[in-house]
Protein backbone atom coordinates (compact mmCIF):
# COMPACT_ATOMS: atom_id res chain seq x y z
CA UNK A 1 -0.69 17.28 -32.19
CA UNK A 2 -0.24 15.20 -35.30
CA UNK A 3 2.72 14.08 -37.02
CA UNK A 4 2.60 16.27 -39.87
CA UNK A 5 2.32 19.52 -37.48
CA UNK A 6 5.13 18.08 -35.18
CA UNK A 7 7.50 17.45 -37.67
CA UNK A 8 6.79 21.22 -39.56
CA UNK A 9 7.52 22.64 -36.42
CA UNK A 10 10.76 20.81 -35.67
CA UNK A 11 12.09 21.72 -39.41
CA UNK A 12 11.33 25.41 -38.94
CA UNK A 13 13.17 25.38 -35.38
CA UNK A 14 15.95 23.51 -36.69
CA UNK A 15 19.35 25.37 -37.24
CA UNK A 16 21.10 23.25 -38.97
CA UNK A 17 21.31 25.55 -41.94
CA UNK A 18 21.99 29.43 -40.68
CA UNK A 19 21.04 30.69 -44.13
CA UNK A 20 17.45 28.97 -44.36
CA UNK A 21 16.65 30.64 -41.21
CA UNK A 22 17.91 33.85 -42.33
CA UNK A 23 15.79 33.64 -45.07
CA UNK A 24 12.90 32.11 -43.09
CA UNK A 25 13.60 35.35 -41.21
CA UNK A 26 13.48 37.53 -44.08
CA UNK A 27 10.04 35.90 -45.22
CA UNK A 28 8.47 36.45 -41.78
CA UNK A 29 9.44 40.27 -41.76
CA UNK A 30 8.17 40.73 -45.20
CA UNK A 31 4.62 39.07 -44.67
CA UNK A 32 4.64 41.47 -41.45
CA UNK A 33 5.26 44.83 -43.61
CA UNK A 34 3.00 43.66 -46.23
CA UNK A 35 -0.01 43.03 -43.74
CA UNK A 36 1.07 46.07 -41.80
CA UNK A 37 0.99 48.37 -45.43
CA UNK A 38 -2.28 46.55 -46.47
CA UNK A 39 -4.32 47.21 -43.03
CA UNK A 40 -2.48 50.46 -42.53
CA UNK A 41 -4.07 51.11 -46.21
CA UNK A 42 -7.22 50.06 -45.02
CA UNK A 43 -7.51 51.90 -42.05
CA UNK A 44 -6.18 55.28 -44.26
CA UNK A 45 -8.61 54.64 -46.96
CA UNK A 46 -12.03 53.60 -45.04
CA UNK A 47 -10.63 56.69 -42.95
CA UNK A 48 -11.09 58.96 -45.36
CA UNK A 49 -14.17 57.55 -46.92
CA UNK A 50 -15.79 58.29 -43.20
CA UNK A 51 -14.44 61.40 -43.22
CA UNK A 52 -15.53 62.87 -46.55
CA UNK A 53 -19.04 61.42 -45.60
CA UNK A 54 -19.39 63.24 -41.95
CA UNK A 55 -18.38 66.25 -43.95
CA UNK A 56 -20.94 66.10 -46.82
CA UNK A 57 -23.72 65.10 -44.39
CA UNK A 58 -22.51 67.84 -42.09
CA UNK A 59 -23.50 70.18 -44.95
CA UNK A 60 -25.71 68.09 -47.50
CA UNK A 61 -28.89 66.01 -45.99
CA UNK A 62 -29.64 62.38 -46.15
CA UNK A 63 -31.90 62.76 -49.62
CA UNK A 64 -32.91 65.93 -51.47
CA UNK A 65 -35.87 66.54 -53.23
CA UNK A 66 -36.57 69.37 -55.76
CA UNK A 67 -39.28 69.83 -58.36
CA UNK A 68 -38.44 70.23 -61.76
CA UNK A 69 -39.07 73.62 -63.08
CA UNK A 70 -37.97 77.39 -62.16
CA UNK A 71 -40.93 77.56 -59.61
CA UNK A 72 -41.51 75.67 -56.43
CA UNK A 73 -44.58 76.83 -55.25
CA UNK A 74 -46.50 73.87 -53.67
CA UNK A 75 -43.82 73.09 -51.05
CA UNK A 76 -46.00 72.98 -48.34
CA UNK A 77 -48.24 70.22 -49.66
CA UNK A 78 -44.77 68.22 -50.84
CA UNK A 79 -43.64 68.54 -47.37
CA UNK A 80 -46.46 66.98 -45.90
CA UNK A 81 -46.28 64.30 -47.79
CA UNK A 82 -42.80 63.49 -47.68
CA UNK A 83 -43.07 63.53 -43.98
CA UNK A 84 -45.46 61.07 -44.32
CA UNK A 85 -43.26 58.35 -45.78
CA UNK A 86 -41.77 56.02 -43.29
CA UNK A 87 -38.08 56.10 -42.20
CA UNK A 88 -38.29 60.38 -42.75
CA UNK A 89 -37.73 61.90 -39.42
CA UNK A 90 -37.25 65.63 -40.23
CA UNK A 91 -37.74 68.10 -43.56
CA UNK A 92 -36.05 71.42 -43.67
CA UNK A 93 -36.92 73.62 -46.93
CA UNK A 94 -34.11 75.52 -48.33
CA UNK A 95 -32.68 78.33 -51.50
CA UNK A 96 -29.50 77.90 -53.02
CA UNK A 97 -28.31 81.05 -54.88
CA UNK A 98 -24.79 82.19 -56.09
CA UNK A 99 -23.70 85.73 -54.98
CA UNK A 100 -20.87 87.83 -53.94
CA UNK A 101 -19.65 88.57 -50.93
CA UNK A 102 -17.55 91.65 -50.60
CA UNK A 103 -15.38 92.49 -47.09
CA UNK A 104 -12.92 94.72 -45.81
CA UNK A 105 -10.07 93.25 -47.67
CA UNK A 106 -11.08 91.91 -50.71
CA UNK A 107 -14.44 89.80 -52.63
CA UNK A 108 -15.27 86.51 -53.50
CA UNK A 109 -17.60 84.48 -55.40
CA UNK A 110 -20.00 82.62 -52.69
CA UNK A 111 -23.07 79.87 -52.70
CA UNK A 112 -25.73 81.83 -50.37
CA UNK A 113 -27.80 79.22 -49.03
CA UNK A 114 -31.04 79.67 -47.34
CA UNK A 115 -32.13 77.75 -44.34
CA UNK A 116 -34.21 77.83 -41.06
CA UNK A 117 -32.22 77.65 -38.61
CA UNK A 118 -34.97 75.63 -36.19
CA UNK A 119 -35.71 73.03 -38.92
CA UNK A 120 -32.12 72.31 -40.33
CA UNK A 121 -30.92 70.94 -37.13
CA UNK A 122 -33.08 67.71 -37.63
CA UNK A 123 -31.22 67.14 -40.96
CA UNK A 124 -28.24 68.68 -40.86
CA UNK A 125 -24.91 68.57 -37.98
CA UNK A 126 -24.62 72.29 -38.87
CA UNK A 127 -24.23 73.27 -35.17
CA UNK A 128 -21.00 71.25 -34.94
CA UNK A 129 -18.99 72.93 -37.49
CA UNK A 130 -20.26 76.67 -36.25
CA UNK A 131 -16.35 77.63 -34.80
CA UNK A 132 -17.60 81.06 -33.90
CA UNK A 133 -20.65 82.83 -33.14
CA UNK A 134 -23.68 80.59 -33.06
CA UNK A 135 -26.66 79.17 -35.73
CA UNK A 136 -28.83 81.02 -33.86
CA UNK A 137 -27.76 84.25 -34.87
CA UNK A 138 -29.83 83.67 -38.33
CA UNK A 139 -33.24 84.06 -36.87
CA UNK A 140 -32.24 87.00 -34.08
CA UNK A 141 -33.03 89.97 -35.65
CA UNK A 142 -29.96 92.28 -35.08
CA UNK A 143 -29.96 95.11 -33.11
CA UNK A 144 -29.39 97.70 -36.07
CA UNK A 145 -31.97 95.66 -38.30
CA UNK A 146 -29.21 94.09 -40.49
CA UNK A 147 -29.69 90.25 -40.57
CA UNK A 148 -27.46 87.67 -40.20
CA UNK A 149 -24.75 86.00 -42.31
CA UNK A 150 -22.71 82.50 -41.31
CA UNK A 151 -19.56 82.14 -43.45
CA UNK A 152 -17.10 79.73 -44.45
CA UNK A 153 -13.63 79.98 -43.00
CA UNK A 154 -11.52 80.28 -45.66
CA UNK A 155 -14.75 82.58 -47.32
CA UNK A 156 -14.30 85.22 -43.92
CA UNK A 157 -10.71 84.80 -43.95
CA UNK A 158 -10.26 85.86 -47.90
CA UNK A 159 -12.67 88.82 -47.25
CA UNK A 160 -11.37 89.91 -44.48
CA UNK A 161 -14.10 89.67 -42.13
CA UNK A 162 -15.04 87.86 -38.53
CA UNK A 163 -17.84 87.83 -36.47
CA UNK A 164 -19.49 91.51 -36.28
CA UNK A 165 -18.39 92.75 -39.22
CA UNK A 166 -20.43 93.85 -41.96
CA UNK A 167 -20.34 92.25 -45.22
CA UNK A 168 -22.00 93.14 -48.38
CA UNK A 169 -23.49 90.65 -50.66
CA UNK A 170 -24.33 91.12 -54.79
CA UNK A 171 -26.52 89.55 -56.61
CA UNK A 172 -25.64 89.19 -60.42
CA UNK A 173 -29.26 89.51 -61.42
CA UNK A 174 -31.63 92.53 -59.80
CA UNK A 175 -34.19 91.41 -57.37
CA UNK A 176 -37.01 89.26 -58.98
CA UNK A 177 -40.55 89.02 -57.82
CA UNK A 178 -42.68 86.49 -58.82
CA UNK A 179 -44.20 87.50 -61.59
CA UNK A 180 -40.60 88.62 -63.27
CA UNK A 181 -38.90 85.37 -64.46
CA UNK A 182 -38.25 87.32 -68.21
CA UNK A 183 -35.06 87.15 -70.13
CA UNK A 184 -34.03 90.46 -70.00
CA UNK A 185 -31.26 92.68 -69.04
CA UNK A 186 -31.31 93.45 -65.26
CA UNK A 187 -28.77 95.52 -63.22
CA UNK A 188 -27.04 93.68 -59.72
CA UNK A 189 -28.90 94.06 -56.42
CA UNK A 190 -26.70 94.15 -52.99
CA UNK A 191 -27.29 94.15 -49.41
CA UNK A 192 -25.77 94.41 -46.13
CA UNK A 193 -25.30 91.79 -43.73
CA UNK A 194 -23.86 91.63 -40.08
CA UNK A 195 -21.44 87.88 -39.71
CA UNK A 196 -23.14 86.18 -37.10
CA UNK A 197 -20.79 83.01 -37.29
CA UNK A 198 -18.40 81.06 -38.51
CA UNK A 199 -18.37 77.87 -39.89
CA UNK A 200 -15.20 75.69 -40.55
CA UNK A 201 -16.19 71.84 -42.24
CA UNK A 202 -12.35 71.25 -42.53
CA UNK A 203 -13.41 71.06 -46.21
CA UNK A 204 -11.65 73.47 -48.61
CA UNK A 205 -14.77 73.68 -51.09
CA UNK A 206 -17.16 74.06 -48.10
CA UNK A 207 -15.41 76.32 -46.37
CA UNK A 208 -14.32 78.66 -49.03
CA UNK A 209 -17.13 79.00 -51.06
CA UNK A 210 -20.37 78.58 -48.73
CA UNK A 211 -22.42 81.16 -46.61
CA UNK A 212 -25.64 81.13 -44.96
CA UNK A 213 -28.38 82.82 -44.47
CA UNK A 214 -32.16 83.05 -43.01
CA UNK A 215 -34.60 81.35 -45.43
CA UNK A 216 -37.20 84.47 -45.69
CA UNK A 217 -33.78 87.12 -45.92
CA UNK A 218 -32.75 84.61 -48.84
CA UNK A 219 -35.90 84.82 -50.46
CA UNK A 220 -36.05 88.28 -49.87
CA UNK A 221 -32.67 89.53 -50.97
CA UNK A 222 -33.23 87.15 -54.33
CA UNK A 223 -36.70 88.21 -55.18
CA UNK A 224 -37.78 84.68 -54.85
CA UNK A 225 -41.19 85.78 -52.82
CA UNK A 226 -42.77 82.31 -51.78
CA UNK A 227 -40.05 80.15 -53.85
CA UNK A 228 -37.84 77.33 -52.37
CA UNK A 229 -35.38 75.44 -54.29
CA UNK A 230 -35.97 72.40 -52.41
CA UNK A 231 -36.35 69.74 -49.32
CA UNK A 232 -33.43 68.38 -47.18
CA UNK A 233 -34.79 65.25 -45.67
CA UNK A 234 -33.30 63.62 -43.01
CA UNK A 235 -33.68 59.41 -42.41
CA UNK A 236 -33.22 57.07 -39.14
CA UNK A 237 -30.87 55.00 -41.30
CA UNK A 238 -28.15 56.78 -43.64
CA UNK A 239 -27.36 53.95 -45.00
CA UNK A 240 -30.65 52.79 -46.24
CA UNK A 241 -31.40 56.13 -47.87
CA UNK A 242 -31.44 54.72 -51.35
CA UNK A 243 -34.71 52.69 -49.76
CA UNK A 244 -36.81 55.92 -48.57
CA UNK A 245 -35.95 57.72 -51.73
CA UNK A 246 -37.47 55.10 -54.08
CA UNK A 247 -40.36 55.45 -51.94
CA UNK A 248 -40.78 59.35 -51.96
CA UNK A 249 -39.85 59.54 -55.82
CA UNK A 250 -42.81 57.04 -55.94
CA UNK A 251 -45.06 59.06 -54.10
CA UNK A 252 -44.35 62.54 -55.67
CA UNK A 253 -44.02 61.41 -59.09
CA UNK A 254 -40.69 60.61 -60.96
CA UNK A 255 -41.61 62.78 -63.70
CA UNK A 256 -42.35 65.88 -61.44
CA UNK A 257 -39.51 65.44 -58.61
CA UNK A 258 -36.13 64.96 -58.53
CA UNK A 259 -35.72 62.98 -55.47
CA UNK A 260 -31.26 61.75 -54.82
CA UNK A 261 -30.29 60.47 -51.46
CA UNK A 262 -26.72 61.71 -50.31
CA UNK A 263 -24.57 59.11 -52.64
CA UNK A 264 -26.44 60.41 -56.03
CA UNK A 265 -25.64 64.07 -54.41
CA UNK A 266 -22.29 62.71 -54.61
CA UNK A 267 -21.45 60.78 -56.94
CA UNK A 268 -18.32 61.79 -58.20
CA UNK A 269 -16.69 62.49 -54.66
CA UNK A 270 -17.48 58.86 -53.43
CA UNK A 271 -16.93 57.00 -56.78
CA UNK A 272 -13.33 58.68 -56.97
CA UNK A 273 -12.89 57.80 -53.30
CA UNK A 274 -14.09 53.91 -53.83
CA UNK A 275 -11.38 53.47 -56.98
CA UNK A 276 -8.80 54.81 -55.37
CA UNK A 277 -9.30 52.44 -52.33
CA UNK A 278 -9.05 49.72 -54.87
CA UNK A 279 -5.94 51.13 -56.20
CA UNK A 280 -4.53 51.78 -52.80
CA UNK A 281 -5.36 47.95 -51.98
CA UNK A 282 -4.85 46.27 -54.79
CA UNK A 283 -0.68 48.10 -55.05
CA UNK A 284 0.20 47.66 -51.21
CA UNK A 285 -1.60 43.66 -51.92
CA UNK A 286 1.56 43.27 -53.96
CA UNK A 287 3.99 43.48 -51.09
CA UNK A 288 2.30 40.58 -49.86
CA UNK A 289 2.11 38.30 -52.97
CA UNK A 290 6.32 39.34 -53.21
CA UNK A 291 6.98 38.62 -49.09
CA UNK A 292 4.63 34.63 -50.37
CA UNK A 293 6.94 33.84 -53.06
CA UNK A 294 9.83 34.59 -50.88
CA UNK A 295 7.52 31.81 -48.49
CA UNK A 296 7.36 29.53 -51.88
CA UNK A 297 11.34 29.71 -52.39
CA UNK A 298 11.57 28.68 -49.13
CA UNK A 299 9.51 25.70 -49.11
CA UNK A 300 11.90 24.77 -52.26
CA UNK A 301 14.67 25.10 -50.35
CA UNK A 302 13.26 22.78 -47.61
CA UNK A 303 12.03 20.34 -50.16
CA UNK A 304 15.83 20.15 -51.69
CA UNK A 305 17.33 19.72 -47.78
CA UNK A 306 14.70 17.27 -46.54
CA UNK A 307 14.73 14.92 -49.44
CA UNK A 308 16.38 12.05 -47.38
CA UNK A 309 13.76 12.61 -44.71
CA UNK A 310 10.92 12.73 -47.17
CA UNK A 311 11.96 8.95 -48.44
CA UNK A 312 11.90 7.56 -44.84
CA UNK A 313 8.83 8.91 -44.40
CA UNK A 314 7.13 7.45 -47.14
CA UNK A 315 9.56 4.52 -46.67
CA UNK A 316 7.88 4.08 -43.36
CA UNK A 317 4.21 4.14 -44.59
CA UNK A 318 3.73 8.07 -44.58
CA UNK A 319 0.97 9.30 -47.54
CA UNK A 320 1.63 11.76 -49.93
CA UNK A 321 -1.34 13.71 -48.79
CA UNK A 322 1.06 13.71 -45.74
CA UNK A 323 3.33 15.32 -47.04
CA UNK A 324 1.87 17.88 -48.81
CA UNK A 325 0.20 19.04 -46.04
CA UNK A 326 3.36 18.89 -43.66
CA UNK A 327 5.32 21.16 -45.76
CA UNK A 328 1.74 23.91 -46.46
CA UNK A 329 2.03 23.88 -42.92
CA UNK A 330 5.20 24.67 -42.69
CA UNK A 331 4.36 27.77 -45.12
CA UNK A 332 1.57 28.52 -43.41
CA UNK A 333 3.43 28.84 -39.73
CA UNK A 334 6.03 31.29 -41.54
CA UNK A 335 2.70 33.03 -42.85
CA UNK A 336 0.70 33.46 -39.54
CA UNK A 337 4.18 34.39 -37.66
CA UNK A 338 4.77 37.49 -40.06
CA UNK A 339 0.98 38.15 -40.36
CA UNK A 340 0.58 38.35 -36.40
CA UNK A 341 3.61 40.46 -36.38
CA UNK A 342 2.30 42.68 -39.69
CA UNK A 343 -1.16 43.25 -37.28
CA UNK A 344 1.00 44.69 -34.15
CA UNK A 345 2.68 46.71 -35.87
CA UNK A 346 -0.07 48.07 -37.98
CA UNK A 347 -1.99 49.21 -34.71
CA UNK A 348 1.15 50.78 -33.26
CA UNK A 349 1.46 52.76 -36.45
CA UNK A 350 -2.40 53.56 -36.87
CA UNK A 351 -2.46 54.39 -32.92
CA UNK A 352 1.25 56.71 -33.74
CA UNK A 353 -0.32 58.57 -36.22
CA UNK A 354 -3.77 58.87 -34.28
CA UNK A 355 -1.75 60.57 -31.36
CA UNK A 356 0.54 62.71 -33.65
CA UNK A 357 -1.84 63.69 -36.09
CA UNK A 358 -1.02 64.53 -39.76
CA UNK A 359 -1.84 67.15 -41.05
CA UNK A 360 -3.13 67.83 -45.16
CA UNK A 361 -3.23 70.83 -47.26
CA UNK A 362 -7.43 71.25 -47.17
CA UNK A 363 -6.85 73.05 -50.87
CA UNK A 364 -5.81 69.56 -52.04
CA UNK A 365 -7.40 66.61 -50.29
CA UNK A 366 -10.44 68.45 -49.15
CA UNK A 367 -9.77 67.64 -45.44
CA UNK A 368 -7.22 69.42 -42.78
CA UNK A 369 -5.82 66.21 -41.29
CA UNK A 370 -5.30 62.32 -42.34
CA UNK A 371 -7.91 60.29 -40.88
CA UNK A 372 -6.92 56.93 -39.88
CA UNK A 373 -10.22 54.70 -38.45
CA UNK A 374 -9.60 51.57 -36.17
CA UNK A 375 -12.40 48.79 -37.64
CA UNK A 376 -11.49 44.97 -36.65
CA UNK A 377 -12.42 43.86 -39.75
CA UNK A 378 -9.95 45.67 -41.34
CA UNK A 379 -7.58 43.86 -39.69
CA UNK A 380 -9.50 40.65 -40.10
CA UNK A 381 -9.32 40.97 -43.74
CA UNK A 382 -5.99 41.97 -43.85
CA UNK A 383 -5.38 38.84 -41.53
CA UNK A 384 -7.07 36.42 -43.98
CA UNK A 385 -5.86 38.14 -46.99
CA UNK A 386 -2.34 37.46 -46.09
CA UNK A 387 -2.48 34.14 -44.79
CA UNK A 388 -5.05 32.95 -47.98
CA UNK A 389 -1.88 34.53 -50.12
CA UNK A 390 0.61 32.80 -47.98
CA UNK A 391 -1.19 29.65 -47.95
CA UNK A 392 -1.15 29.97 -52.00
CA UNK A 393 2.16 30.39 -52.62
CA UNK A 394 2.76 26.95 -50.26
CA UNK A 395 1.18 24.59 -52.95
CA UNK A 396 3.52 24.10 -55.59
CA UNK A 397 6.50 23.81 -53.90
CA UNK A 398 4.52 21.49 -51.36
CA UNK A 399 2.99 18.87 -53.92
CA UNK A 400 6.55 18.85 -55.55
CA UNK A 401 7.72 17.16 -52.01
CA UNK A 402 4.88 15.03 -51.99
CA UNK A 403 5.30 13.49 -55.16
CA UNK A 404 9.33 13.04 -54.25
CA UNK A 405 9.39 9.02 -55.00
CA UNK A 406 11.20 7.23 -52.23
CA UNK A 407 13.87 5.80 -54.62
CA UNK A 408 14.97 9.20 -55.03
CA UNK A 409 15.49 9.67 -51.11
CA UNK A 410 17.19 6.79 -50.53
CA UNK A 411 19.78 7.14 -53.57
CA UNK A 412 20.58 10.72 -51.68
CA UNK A 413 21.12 9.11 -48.98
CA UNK A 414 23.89 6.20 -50.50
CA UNK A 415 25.37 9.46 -52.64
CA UNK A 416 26.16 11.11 -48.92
């Protein structure tokens, strides 16, 4: 152990002044609620981020492609190709039409959308959020004839409806065929459908405003004939999505295809989501910087008491780099005490809330329950965040000891 480290550790175990260590105390217990607040804000906010994500690629698929235009009628020669591009691992064709949906107890404005129920498990984790009834339900042909109709929680739950019931949808527009794409007037359509299942995403837009139904009874009940709206396209990495895309918009035509991958779906959602982790990060960072200068006063206070012992040292040969680095390590042992502490009790509190649960209005943050994610590098950079702070603050007050001229020492020491 060198001097410099022996000799920071004696002054910090010293008690010759009771109300240096209480404030050494005080400076340890706020750089451990300040790392505490800045990983617990990193484990709330990466939390959520995760969250929202599962949920949109519960419902939404890695990239989407549509052509531009009323008319998709060469889908079957787009799919091949796009399941020719490398990295694609499944294709699902889909309609996405807005409708009513009338129950027993009231009616609501609904997104039908159309899917196969076979091919939309390779791109989507619908299965997982079906709470009652089953996916499969959309391609079983009922007993009575009537097909098939999953709906959103809250959707069921405003209607008035669970699984069995009959529901009614209605179109704003009469049917269309193919050949009737005009401009004018045309009366509502409506149709009956059985609820074969219930889906619950845990997010309030999902839930209260989506439905599902069998591709060819969505392209039936809307007149569409042969139409599709578009591709969901699943990849083997999510997170490279942006890569495949390129490639596909390439190989369709940027002019003819609108190709997004799930962050363009989303922009808004996880643009919102990324500044507010900033926000989140960059406020609970200032608990921190306040618990360091409490550090830096501190090191002041040292610098004033030790000023007899900084003169023998350099008296007896000791280098000012010496002593600047005995009192940042000083700093930095009251910084790695209160961050080690701050990184405790951070998991206890993530791992409290984990087990307890808290639960969140849906209608406002889009999700049922606070989502807290354990990730070692949050705590790494919360680690290293603090301490870099901590070790900061230590400078000035440090290189004022250093520069303390012995003369100045040893005149304390005739005034005592």
């Amino acid at each position: 152990m060198s001097f410099e480290l022996d000799i920071a550790a004696r002054h910090l175990s010293a008690r010759r002044s009771k109300a240096l260590s209480f404030v050494t105390g005080l400076a340890i217990a706020g750089v451990a609620l300040g790392v505490a607040a800045l990983i617990g804000g990193f484990a709330v906010t990466s939390g959520f981020e995760i969250a929202f994500r599962e949920k949109v690629l519960g419902f939404s698929s890695h990239i989407f492609v549509r052509e531009f235009g009323v008319r998709f009628t060469t889908h079957r020669e787009v799919d091949a190709l796009i399941l020719a591009v490398d990295g694609v691992t499944a294709t699902s064709p889909m309609t996405f039409n807005e409708a009513m949906v009338s129950g027993r107890t009231g009616t609501q404005g609904a997104v039908i959308k159309g899917i196969e129920p076979n091919r939309v498990r390779g791109v989507l984790t619908l299965d997982r959020y079906v709470v009652e009834g089953s996916l499969d339900a959309l391609s079983l042909p009922g007993p009575d004839g009537i097909p098939a109709i999953l709906l959103g929680r809250e959707l069921a739950r405003k209607t008035g409806v669970k699984v069995g019931d009959l529901v009614t949808l209605v179109s704003p527009l009469r049917r269309q065929t193919a050949e009737s794409w005009g401009a004018e007037a045309r009366t509502p359509s409506s149709g009956t459908f059985r609820v074969g299942g219930i889906v619950q995403a845990g997010f309030h837009e999902y839930d209260a405003r989506l439905a599902f139904v069998a591709l060819g009874e969505a392209q039936r009940f809307f007149g569409l004939g042969d139409v599709i709206t578009g591709f969901e396209v699943a990849v083997d990495d999510v997170l490279a999505s942006d890569v495949v895309t390129d490639v596909i918009r390439e190989r369709l035509g940027p002019d003819e295809f609108s190709v997004m991958d799930w962050r363009q779906q989303n922009r808004n959602l996880f643009a919102s989501l990324f500044y507010q982790r900033i926000a989140i990060l960059v406020v609970l960072s200032v608990l921190v910087v306040l618990a360091s200068c409490l550090v830096a006063c501190i090191l002041v206070m040292r610098v004033m008491e030790r000023t007899r012992e900084i003169a023998i040292l350099k008296t007896m040969g000791a280098r000012q780099a010496s002593i600047l680095w005995l009192f940042i390590t000083q700093g930095g042992m009251i910084g790695a005490v209160g961050t080690a502490f701050g990184v405790v009790l951070a998991f206890v509190f993530c791992q409290g809330l984990l087990a307890n649960g808290v639960e969140l209005d849906p209608k406002v943050y889009g999700i049922s329950q606070l989502p807290i994610v354990f990730d070692i590098m949050d705590y790494v950079m919360g680690s290293v965040g603090a301490m870099v702070i901590s070790l900061l603050a230590t400078v000035l007050p440090a290189w004022a000891g250093s520069k303390l001229h012995p003369v100045d020492g040893l005149r304390a020491i005739q005034g005592s």
